[in-house]
N, C-alpha and C. Protein backbone atom coordinates (compact mmCIF):
# COMPACT_ATOMS: atom_id res chain seq x y z
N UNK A 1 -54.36 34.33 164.16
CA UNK A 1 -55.65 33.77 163.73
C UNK A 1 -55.81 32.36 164.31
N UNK A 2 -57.01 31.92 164.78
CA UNK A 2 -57.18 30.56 165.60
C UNK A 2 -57.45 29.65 164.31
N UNK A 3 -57.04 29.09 164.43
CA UNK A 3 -57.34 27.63 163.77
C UNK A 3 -56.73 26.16 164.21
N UNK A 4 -57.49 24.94 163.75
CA UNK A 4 -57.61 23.37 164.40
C UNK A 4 -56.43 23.04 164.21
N UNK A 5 -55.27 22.73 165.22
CA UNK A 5 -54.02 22.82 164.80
C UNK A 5 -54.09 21.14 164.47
N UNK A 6 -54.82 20.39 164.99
CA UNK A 6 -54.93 18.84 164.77
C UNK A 6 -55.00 18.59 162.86
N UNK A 7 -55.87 19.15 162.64
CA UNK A 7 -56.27 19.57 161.44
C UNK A 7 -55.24 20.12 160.37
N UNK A 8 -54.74 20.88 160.87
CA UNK A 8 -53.55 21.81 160.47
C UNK A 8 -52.32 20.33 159.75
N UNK A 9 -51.99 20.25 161.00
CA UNK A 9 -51.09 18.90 161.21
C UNK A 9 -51.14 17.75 160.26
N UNK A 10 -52.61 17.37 159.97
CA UNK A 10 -53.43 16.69 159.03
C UNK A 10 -53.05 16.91 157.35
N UNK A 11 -53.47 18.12 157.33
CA UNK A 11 -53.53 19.05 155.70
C UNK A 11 -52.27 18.89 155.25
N UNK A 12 -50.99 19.44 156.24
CA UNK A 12 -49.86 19.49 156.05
C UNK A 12 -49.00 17.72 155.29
N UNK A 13 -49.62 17.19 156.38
CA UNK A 13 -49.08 15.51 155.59
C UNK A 13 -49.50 15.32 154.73
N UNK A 14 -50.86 15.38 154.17
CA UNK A 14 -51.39 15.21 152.86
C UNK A 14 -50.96 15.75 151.67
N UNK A 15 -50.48 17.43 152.10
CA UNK A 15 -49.70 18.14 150.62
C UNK A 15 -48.39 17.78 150.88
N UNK A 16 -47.51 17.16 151.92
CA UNK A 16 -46.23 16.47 151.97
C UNK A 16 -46.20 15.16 151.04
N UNK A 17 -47.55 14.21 151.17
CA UNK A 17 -47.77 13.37 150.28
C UNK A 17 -47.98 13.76 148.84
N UNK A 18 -48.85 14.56 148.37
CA UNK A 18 -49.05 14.94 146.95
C UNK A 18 -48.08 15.72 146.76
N UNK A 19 -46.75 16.44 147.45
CA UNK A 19 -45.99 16.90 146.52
C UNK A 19 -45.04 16.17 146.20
N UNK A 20 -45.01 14.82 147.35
CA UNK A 20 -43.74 13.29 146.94
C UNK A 20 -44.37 13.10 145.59
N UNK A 21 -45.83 12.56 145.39
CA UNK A 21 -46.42 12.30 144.55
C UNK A 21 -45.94 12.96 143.04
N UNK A 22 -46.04 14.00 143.12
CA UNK A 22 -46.01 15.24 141.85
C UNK A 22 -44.84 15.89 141.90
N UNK A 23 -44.14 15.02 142.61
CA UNK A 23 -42.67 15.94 142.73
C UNK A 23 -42.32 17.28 142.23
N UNK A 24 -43.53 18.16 143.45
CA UNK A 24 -42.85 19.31 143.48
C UNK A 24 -42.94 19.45 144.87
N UNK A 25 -42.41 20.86 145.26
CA UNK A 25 -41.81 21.46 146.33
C UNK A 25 -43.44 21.68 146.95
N UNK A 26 -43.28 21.14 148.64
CA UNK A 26 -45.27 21.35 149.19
C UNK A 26 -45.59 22.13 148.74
N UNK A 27 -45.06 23.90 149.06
CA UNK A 27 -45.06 25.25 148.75
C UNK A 27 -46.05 24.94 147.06
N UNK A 28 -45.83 24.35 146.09
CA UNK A 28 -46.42 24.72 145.26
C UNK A 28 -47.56 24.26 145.65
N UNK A 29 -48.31 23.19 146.42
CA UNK A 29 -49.07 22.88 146.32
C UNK A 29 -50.18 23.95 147.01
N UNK A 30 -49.96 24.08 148.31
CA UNK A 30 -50.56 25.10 148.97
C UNK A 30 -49.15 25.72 150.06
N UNK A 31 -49.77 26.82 150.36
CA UNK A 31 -48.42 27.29 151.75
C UNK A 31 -48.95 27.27 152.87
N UNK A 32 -48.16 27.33 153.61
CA UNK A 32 -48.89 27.35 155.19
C UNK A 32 -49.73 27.96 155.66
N UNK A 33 -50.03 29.49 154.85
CA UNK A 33 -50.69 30.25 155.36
C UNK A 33 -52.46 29.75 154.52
N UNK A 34 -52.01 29.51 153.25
CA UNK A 34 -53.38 28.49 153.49
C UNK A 34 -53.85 27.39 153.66
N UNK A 35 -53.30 26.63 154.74
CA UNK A 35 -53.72 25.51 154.97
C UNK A 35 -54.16 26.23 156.21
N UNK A 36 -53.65 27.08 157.02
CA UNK A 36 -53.59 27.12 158.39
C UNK A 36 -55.49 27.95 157.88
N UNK A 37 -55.86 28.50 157.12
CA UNK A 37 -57.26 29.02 156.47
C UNK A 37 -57.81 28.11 156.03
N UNK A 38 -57.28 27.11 155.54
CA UNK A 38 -58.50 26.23 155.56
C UNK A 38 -58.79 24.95 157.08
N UNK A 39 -57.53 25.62 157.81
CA UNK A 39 -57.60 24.40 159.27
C UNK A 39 -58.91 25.50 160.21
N UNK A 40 -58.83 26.92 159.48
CA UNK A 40 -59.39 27.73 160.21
C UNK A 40 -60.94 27.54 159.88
N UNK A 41 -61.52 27.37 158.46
CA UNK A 41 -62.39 28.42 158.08
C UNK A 41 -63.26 26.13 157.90
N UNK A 42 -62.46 25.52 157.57
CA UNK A 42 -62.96 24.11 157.14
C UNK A 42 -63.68 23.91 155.86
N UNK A 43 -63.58 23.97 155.07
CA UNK A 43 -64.41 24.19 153.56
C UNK A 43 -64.56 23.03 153.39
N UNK A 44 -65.85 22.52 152.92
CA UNK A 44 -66.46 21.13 152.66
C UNK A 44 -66.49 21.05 151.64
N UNK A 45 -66.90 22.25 150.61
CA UNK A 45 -66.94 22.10 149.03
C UNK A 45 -65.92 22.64 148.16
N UNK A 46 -66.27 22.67 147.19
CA UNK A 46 -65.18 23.49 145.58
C UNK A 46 -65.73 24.96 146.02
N UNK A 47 -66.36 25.09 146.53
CA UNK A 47 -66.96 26.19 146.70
C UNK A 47 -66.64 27.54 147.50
N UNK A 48 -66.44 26.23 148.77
CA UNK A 48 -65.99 27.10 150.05
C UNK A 48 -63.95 26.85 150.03
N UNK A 49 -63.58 26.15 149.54
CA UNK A 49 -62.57 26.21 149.04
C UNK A 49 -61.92 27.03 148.69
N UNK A 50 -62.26 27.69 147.41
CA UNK A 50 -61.98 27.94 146.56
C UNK A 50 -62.15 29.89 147.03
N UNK A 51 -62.92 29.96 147.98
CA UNK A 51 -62.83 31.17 148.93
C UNK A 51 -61.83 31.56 150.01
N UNK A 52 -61.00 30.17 150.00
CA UNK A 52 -59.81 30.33 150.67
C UNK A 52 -58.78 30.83 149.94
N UNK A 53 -58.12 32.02 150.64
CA UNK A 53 -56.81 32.57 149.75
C UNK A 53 -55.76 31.94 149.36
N UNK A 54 -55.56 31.78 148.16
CA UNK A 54 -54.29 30.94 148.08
C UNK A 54 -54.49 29.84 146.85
N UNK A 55 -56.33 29.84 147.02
CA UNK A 55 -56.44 28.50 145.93
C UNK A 55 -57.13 29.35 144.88
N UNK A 56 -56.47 28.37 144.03
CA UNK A 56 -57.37 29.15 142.52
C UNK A 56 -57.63 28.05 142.24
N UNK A 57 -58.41 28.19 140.60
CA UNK A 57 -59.16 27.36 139.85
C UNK A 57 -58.19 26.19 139.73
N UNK A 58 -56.87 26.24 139.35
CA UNK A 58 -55.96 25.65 138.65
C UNK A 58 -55.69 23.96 139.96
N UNK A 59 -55.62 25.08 141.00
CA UNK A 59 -55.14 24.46 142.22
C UNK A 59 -56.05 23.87 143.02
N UNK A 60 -57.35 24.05 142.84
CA UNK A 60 -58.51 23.54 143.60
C UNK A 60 -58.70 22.64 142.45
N UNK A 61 -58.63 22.50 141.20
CA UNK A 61 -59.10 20.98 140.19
C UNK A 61 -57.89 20.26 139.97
N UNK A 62 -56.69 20.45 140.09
CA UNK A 62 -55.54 19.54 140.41
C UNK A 62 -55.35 19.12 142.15
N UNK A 63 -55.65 20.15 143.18
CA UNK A 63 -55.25 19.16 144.76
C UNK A 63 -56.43 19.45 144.98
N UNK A 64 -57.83 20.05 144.59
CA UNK A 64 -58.80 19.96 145.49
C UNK A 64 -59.10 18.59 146.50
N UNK A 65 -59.47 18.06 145.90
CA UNK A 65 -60.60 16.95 146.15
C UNK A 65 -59.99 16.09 147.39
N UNK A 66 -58.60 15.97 147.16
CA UNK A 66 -57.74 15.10 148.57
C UNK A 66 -58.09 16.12 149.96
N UNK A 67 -58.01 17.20 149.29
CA UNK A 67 -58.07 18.20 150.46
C UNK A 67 -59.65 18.51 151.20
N UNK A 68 -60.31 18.45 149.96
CA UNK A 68 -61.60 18.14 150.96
C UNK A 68 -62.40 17.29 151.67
N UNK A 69 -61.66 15.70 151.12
CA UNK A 69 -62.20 14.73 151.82
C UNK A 69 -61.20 14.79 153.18
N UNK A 70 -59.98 15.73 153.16
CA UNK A 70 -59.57 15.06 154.47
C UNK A 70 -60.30 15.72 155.46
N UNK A 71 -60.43 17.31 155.05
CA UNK A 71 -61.53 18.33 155.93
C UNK A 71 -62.77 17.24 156.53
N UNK A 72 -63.89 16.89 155.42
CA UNK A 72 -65.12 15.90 155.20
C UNK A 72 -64.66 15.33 156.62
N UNK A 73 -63.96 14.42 156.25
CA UNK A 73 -63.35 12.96 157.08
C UNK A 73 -63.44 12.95 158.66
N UNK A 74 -62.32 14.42 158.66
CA UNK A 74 -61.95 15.04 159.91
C UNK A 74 -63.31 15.69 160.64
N UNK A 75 -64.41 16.35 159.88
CA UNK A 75 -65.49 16.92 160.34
C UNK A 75 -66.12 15.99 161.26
N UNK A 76 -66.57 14.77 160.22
CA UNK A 76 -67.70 13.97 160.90
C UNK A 76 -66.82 13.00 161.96
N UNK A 77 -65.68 12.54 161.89
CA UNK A 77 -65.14 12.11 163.33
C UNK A 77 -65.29 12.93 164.32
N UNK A 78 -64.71 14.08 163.92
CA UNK A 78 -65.21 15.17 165.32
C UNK A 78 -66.23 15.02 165.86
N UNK A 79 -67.24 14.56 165.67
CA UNK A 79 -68.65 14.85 165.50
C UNK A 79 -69.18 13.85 166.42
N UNK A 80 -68.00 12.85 166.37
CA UNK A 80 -69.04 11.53 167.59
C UNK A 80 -68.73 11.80 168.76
């Protein structure tokens, strides 16, 4: 499956950070296979998120929000 490996790369440090943070193992936070779906698919909201496999309710209102501003962030730089 194709997806933004820059992006990818991105997602990955961020749940490396929130699981130092919350000291748990990344794996709980998200797994590779959905980050590499959301490096693929880019979800801007709770919405489109939350259509990615892997996230549930629990997990999109405890790590959502870091995860979508980095998507956000990453979008509109692309963009110039």
């Amino acid at each position: 499956k194709n997806y933004d490996k820059a992006l990818f790369a991105r997602l990955k440090h961020l749940r490396k950070v929130l699981a130092q943070e919350n000291d748990v193992p990344p794996f709980v936070i998200f797994n590779d296979a959905t980050l590499a779906e959301m490096a693929a698919s880019k979800p801007t909201d709770k919405q489109s998120l939350l259509a990615v496999s892997g996230v549930g309710l629990t997990k999109l209102e405890r790590y959502g929000v870091p995860f979508l501003q980095l998507i956000n962030d990453y979008l509109e730089r692309d963009d110039d």
